[in-house]
PDB file of N, CA and C in Angstrom:
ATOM      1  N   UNK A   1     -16.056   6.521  12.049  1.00  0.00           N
ATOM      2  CA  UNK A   1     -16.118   7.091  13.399  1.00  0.00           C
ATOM      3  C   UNK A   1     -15.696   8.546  13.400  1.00  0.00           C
ATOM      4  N   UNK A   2     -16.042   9.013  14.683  1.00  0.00           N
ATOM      5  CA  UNK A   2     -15.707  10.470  14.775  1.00  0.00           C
ATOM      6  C   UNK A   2     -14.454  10.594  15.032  1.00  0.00           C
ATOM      7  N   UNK A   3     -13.165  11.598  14.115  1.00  0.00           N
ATOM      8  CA  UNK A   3     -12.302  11.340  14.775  1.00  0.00           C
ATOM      9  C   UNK A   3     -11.551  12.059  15.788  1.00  0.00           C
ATOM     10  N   UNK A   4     -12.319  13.391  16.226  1.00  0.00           N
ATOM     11  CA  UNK A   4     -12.607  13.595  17.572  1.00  0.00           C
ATOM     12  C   UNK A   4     -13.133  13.598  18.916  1.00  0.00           C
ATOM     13  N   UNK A   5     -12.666  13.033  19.828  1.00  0.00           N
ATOM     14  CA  UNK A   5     -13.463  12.929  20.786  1.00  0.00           C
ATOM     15  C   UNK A   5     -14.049  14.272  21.625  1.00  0.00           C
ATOM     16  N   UNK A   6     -13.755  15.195  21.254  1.00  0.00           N
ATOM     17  CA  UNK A   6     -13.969  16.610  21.981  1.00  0.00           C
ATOM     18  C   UNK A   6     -12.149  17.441  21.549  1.00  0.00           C
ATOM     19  N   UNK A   7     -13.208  18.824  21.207  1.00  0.00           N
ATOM     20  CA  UNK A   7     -12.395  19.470  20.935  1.00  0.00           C
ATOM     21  C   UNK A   7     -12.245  19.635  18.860  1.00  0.00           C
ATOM     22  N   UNK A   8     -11.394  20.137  18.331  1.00  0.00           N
ATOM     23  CA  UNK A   8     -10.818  19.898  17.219  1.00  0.00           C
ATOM     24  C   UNK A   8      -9.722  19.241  16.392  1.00  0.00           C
ATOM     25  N   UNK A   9      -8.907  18.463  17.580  1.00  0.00           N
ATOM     26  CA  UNK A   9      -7.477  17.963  16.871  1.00  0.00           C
ATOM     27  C   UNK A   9      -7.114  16.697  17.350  1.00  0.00           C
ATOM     28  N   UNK A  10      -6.728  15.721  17.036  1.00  0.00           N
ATOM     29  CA  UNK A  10      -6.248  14.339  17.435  1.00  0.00           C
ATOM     30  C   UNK A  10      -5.215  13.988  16.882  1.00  0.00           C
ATOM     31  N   UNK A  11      -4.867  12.762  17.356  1.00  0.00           N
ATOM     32  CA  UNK A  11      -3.657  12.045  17.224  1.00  0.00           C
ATOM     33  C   UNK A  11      -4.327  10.956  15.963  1.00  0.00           C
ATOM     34  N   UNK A  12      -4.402  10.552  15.481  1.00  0.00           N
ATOM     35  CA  UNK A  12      -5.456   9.904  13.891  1.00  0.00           C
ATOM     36  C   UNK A  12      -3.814   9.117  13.164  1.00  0.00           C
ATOM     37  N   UNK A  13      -4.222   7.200  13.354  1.00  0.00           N
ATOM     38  CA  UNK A  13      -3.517   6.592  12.676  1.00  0.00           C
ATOM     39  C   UNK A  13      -4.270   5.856  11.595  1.00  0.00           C
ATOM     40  N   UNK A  14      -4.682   6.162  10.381  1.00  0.00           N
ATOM     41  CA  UNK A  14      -5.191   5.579   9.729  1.00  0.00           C
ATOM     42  C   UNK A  14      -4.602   4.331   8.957  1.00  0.00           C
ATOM     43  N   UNK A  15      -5.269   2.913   9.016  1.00  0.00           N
ATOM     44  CA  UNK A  15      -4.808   1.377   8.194  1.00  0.00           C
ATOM     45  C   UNK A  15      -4.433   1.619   6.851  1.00  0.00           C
ATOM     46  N   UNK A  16      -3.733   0.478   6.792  1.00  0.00           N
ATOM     47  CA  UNK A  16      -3.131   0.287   5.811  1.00  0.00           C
ATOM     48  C   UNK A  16      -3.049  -0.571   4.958  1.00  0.00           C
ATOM     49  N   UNK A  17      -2.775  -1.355   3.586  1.00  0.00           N
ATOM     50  CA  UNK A  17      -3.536  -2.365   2.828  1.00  0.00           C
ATOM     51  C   UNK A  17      -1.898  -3.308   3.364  1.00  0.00           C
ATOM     52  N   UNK A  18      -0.680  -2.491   3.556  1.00  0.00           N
ATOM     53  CA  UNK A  18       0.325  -3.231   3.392  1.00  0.00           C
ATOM     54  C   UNK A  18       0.931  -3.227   5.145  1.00  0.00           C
ATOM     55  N   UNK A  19       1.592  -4.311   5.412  1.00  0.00           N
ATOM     56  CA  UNK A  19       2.355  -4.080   6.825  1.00  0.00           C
ATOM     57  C   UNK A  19       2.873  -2.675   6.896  1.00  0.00           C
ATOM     58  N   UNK A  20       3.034  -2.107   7.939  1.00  0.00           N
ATOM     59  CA  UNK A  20       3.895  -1.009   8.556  1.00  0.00           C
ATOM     60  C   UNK A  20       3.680  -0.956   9.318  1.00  0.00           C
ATOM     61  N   UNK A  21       4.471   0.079  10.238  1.00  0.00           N
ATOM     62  CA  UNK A  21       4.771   0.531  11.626  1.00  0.00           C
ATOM     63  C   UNK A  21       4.309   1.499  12.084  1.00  0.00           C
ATOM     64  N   UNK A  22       3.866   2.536  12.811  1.00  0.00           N
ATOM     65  CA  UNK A  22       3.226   3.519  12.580  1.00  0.00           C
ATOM     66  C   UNK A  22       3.013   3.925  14.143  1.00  0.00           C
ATOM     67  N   UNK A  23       3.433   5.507  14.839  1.00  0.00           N
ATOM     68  CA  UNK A  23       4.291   5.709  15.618  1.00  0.00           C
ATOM     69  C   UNK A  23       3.125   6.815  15.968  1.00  0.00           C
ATOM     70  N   UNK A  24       3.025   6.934  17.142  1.00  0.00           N
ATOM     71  CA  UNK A  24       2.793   8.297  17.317  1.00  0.00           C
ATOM     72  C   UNK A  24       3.876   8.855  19.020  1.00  0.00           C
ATOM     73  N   UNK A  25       4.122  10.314  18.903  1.00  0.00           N
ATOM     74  CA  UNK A  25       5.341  10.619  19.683  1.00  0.00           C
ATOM     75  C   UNK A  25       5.172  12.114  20.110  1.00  0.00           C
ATOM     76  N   UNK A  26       4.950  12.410  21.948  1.00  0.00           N
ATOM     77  CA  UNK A  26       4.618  13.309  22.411  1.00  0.00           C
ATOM     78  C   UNK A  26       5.952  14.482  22.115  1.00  0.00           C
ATOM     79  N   UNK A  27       6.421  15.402  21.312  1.00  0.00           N
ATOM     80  CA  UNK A  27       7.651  16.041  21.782  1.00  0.00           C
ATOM     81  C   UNK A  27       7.937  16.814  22.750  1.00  0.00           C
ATOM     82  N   UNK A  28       6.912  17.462  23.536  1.00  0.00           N
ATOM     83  CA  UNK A  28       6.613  18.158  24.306  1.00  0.00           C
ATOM     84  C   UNK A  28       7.034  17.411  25.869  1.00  0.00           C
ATOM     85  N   UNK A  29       7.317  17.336  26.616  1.00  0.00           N
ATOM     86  CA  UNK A  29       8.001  16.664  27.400  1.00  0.00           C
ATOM     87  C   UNK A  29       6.136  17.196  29.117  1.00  0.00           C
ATOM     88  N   UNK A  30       5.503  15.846  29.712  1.00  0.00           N
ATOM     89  CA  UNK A  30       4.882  16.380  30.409  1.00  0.00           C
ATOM     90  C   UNK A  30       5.512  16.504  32.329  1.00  0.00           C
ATOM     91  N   UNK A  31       5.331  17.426  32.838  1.00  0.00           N
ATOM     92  CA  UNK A  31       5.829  17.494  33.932  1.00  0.00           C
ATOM     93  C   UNK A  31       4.853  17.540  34.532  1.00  0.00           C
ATOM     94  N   UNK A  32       5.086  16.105  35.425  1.00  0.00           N
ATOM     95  CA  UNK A  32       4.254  15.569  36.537  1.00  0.00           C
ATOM     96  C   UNK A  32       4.066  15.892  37.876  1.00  0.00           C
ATOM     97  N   UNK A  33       2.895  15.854  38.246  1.00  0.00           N
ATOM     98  CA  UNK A  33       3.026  16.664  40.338  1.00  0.00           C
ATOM     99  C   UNK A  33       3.823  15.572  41.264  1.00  0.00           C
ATOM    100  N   UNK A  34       4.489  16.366  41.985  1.00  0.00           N
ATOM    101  CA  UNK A  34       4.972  15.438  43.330  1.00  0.00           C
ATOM    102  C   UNK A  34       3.689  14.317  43.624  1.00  0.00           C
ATOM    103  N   UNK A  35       3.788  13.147  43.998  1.00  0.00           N
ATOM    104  CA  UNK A  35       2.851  12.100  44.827  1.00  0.00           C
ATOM    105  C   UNK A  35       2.629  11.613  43.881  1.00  0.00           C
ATOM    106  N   UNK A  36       1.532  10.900  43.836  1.00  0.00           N
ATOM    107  CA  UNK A  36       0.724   9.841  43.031  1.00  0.00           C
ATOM    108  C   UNK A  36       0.150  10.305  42.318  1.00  0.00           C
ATOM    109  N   UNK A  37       0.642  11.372  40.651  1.00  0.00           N
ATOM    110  CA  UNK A  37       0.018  11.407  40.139  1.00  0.00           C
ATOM    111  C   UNK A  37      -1.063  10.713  38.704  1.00  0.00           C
ATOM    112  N   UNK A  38      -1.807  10.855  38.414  1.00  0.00           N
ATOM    113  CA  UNK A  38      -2.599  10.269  37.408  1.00  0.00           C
ATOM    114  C   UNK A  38      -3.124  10.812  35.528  1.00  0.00           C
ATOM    115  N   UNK A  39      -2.584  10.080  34.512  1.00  0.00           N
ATOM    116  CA  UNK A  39      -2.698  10.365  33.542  1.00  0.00           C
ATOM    117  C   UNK A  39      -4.002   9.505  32.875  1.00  0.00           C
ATOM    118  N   UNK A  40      -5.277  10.792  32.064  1.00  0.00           N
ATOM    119  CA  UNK A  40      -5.954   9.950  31.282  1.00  0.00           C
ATOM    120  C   UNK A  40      -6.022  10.018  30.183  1.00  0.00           C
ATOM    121  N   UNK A  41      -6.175   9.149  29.124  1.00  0.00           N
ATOM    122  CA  UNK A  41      -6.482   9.905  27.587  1.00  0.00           C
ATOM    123  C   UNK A  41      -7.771   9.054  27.111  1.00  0.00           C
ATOM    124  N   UNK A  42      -8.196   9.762  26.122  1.00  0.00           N
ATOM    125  CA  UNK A  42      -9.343   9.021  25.472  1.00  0.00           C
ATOM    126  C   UNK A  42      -8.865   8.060  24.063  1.00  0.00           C
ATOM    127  N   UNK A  43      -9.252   7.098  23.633  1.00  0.00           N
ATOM    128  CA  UNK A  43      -8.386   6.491  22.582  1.00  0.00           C
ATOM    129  C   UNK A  43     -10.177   5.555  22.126  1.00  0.00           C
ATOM    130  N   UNK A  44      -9.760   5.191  20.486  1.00  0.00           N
ATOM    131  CA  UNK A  44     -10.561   4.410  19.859  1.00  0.00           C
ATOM    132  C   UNK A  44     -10.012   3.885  18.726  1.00  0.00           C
ATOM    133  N   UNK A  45     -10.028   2.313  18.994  1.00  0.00           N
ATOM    134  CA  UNK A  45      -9.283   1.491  17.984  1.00  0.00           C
ATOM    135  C   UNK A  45      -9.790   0.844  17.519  1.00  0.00           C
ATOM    136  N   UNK A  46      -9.547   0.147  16.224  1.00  0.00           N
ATOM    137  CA  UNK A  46     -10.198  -0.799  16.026  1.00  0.00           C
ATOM    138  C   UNK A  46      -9.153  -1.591  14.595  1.00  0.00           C
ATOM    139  N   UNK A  47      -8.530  -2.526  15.394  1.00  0.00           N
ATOM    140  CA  UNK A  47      -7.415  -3.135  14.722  1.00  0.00           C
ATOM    141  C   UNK A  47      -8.051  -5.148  14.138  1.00  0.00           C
ATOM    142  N   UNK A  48      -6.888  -5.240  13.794  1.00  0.00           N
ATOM    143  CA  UNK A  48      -6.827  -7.281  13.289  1.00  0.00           C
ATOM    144  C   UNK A  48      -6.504  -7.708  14.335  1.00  0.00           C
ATOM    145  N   UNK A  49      -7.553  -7.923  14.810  1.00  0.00           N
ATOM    146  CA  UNK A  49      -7.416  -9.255  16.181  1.00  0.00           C
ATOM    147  C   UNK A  49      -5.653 -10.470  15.864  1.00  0.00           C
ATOM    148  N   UNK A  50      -5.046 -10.528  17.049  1.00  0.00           N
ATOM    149  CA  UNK A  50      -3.881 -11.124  16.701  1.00  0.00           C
ATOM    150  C   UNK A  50      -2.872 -10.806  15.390  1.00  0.00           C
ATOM    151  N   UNK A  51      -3.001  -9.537  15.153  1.00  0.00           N
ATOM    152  CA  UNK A  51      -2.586  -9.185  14.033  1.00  0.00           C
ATOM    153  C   UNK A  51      -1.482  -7.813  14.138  1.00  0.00           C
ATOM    154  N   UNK A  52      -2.537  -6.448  14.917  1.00  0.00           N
ATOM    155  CA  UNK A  52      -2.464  -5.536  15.181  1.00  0.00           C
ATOM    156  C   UNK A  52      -2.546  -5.121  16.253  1.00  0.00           C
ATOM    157  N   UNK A  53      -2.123  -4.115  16.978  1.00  0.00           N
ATOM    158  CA  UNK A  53      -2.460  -3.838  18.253  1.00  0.00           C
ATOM    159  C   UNK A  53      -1.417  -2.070  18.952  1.00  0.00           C
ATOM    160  N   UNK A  54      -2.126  -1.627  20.064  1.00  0.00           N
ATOM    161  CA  UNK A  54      -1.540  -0.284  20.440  1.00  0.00           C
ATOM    162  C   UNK A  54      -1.039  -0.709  21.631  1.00  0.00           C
ATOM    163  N   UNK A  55       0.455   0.247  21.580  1.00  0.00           N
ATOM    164  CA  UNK A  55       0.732  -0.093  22.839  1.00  0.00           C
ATOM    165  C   UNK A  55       0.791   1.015  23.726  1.00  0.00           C
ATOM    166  N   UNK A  56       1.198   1.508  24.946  1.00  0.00           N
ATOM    167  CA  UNK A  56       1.670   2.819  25.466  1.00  0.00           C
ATOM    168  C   UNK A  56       2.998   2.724  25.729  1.00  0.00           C
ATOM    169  N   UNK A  57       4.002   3.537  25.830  1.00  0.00           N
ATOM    170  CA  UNK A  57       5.244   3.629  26.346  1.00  0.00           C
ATOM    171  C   UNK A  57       5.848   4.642  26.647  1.00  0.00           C
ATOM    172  N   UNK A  58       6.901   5.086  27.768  1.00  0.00           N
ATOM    173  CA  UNK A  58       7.112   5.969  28.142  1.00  0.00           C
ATOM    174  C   UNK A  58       8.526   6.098  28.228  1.00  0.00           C
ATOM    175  N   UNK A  59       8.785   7.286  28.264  1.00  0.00           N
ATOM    176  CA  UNK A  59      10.647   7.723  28.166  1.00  0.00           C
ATOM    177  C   UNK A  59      10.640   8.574  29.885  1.00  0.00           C
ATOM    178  N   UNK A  60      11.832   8.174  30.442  1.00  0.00           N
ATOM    179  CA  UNK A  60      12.079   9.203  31.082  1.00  0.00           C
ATOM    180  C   UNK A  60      13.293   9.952  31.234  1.00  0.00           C
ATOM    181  N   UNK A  61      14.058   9.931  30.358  1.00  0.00           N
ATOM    182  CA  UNK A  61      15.665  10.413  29.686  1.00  0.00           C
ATOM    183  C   UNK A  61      15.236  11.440  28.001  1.00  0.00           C
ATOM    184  N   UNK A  62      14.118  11.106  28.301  1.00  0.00           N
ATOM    185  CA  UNK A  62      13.991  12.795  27.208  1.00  0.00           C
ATOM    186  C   UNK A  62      13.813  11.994  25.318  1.00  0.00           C
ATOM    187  N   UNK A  63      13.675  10.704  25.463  1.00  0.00           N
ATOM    188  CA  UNK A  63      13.216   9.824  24.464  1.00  0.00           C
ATOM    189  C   UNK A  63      14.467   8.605  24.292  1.00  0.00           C
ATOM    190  N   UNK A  64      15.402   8.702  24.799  1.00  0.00           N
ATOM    191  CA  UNK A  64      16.407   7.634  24.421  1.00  0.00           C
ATOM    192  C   UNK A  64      16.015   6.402  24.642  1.00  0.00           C
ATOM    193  N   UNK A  65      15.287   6.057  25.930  1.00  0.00           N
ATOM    194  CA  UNK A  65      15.307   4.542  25.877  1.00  0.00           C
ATOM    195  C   UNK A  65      13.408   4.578  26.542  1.00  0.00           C
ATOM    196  N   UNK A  66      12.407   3.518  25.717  1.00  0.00           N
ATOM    197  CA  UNK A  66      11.278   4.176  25.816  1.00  0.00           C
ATOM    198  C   UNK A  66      11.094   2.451  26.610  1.00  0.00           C
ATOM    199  N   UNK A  67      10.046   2.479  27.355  1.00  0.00           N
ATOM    200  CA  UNK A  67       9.535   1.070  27.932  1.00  0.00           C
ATOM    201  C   UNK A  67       8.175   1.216  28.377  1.00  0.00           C
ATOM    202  N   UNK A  68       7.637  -0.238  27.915  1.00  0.00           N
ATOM    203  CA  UNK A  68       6.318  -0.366  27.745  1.00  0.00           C
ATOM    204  C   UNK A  68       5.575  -0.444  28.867  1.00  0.00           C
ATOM    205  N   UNK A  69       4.333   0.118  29.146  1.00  0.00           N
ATOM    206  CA  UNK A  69       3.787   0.310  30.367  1.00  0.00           C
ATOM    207  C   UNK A  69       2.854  -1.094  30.598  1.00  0.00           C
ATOM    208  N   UNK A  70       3.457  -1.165  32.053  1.00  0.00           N
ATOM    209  CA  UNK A  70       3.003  -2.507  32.126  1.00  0.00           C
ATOM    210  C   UNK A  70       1.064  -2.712  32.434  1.00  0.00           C
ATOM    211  N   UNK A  71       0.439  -3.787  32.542  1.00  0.00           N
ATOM    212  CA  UNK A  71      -1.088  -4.237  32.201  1.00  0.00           C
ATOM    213  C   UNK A  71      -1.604  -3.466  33.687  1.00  0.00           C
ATOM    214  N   UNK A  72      -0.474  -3.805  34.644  1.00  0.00           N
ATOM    215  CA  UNK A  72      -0.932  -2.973  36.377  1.00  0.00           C
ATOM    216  C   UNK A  72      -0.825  -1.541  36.060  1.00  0.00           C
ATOM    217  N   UNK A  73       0.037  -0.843  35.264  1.00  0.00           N
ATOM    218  CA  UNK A  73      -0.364   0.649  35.238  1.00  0.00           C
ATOM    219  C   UNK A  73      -1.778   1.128  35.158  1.00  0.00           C
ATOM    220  N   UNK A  74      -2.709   0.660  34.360  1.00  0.00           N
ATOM    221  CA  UNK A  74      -4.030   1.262  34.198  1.00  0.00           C
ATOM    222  C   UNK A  74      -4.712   0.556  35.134  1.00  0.00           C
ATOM    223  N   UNK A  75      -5.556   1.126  35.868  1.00  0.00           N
ATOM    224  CA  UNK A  75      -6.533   1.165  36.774  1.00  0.00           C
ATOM    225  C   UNK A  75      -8.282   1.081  36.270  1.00  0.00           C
ATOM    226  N   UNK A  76      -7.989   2.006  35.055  1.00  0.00           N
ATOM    227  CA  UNK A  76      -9.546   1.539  34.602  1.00  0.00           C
ATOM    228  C   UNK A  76      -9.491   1.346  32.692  1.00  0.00           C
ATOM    229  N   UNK A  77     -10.120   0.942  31.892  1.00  0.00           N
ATOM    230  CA  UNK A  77      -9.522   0.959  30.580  1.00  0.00           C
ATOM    231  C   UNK A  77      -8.499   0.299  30.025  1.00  0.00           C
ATOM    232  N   UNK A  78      -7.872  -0.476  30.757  1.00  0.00           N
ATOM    233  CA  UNK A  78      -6.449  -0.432  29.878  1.00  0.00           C
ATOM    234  C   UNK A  78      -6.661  -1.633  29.102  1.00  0.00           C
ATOM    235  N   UNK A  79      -5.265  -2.318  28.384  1.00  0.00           N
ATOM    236  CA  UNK A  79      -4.980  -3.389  27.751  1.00  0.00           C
ATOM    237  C   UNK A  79      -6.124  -4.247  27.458  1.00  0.00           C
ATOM    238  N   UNK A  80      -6.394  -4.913  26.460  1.00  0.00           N
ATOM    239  CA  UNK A  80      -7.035  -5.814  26.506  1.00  0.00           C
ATOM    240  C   UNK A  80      -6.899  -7.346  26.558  1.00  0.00           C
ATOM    241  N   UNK A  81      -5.682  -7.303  26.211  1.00  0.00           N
ATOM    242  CA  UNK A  81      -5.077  -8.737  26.866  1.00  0.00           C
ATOM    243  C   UNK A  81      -3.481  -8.920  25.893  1.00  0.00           C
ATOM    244  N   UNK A  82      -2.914  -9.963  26.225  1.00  0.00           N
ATOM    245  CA  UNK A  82      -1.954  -9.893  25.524  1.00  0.00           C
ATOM    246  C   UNK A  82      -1.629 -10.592  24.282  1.00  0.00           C
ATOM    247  N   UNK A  83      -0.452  -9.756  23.487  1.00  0.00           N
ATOM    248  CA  UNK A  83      -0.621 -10.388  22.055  1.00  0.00           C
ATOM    249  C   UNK A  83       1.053 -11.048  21.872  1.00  0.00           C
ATOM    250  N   UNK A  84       0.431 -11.990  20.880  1.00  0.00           N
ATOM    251  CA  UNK A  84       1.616 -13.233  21.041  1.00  0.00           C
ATOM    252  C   UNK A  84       2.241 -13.439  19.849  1.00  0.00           C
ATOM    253  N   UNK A  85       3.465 -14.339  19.683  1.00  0.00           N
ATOM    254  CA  UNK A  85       3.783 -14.751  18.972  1.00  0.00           C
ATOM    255  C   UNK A  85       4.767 -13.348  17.728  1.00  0.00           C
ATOM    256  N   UNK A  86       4.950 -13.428  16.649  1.00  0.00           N
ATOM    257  CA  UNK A  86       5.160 -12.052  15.570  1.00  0.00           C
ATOM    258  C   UNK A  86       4.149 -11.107  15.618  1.00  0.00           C
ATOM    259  N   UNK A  87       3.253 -10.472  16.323  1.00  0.00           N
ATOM    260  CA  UNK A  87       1.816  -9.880  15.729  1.00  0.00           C
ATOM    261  C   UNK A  87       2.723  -8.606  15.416  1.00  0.00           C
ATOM    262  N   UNK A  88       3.631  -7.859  15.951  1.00  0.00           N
ATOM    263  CA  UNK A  88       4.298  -7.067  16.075  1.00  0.00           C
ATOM    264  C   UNK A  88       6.053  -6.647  16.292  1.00  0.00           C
ATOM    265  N   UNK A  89       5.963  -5.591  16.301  1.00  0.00           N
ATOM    266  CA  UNK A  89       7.294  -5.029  16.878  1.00  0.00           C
ATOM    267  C   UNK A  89       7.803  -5.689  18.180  1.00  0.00           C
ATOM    268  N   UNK A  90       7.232  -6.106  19.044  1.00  0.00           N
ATOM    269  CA  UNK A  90       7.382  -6.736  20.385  1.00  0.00           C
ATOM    270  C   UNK A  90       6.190  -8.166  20.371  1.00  0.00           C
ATOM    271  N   UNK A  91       6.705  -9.009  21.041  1.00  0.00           N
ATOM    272  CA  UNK A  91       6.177  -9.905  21.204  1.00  0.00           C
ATOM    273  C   UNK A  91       5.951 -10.432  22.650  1.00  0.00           C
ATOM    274  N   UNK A  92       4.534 -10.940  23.038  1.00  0.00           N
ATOM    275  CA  UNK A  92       4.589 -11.425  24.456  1.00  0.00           C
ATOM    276  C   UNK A  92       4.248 -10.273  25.122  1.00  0.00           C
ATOM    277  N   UNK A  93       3.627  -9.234  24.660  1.00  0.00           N
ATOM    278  CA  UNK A  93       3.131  -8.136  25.877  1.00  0.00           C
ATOM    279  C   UNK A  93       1.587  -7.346  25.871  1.00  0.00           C
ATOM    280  N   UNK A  94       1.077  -7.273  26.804  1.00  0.00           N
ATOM    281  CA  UNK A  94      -0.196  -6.425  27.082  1.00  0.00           C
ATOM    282  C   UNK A  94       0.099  -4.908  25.715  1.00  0.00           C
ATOM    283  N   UNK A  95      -1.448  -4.916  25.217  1.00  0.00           N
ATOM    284  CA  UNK A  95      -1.939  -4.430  24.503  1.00  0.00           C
ATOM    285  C   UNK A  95      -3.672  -4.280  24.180  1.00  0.00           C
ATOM    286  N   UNK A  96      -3.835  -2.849  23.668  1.00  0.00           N
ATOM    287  CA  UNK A  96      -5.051  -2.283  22.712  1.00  0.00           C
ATOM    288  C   UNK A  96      -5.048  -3.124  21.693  1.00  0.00           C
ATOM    289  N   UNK A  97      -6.170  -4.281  21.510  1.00  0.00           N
ATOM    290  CA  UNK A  97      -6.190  -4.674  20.213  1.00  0.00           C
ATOM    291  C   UNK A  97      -7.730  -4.920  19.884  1.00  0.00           C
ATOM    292  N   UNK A  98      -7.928  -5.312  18.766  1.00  0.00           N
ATOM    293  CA  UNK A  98      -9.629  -5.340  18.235  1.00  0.00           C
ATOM    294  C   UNK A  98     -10.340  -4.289  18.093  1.00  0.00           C
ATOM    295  N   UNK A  99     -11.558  -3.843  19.315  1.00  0.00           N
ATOM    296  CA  UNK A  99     -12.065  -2.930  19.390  1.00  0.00           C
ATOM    297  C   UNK A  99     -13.100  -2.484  18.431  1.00  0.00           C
ATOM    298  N   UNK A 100     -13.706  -1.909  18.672  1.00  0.00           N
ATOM    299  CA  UNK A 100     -14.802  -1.272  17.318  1.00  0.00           C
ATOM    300  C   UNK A 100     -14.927  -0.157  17.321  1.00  0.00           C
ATOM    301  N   UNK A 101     -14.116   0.793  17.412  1.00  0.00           N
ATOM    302  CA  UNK A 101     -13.931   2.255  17.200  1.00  0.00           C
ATOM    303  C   UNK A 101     -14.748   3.108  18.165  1.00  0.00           C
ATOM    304  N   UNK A 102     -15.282   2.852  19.493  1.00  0.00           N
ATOM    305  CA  UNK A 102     -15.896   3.715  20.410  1.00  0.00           C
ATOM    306  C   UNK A 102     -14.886   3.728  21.042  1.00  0.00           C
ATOM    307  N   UNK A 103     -15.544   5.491  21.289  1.00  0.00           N
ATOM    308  CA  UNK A 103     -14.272   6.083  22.302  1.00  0.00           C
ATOM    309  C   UNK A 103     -14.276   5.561  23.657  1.00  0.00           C
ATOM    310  N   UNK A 104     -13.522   5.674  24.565  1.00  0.00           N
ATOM    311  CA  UNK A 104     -12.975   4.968  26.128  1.00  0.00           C
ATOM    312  C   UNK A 104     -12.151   6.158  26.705  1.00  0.00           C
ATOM    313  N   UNK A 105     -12.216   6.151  28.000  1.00  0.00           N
ATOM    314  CA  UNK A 105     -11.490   7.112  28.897  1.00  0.00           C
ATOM    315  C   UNK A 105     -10.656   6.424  29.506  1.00  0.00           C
ATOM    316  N   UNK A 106      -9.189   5.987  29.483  1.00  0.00           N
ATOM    317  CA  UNK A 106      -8.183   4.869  30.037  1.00  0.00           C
ATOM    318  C   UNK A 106      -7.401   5.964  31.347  1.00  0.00           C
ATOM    319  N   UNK A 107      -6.707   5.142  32.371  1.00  0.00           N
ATOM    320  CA  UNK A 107      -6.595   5.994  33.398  1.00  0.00           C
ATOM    321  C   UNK A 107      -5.409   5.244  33.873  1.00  0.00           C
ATOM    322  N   UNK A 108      -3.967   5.689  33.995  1.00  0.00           N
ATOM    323  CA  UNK A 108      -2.952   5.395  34.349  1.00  0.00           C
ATOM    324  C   UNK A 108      -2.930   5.974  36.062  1.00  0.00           C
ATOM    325  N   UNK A 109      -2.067   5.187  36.692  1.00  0.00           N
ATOM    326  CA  UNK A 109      -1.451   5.684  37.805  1.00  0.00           C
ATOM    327  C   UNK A 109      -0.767   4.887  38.461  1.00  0.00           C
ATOM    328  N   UNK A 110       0.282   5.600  39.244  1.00  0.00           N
ATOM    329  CA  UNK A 110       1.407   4.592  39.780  1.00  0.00           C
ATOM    330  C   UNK A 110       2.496   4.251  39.440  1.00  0.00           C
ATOM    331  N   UNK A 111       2.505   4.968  37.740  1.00  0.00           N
ATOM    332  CA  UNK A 111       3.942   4.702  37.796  1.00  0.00           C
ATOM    333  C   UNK A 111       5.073   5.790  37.123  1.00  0.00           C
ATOM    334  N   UNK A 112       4.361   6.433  37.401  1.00  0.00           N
ATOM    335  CA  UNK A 112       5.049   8.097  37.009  1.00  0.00           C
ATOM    336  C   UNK A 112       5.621   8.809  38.429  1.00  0.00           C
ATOM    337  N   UNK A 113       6.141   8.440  39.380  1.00  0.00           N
ATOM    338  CA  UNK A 113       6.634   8.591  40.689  1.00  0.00           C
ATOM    339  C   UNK A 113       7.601   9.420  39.899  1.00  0.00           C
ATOM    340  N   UNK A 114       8.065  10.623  41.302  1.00  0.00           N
ATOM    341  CA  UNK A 114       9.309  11.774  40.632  1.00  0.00           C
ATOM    342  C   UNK A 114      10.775  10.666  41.157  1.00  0.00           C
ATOM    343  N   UNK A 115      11.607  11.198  40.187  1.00  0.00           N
ATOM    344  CA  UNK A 115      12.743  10.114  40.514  1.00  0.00           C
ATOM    345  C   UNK A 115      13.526  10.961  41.344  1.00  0.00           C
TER     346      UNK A 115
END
């Protein structure tokens, strides 16, 4: 697959023959508009069904304590259902999994309110 969707630079997690973990992490901190605002990104996966899977998560203390965005955050795109049992780092929660490497436009909102 292409591993840009537009533009020149991505976020690119390439598989692995052995288990690992494998992270990706905004350092840049984004500052959101007053009201209801809305985040989209483009993403293309293509993982081991019940095996593997992406999650999203968000900090709002500057990275100390990060929590997973729930299946109602996305509005169009999101999760594809949930993964169970050991598949991962977390167990029992909505997730990106399977897929066949076409790109998607996913669309958060609702839960980035200013505190």
């Amino acid at each position: 697959p292409q591993y840009v969707h537009s533009g020149v630079q991505s976020w690119t997690i390439f598989g692995a023959e052995t288990r690992n973990d494998q992270v990706v992490v905004m350092e840049d901190e984004i500052t959101l508009p007053v009201g209801n605002p809305m985040l989209r990104f483009w993403n293309s996966y293509m993982t081991e069904p019940g095996a593997d899977a992406l999650v999203v998560q968000v900090s709002t203390d500057g990275g100390t304590i990060w929590d997973f965005l729930p299946k109602e955050a996305f509005f169009r795109n999101g999760y594809r259902g949930r993964m169970q049992g050991n598949a991962f780092f977390a167990s029992d929660v909505y997730a990106f999994w399977a897929g066949d490497n076409t790109w998607q436009e996913s669309y958060l909102q609702g839960v980035f309110r200013a505190e």
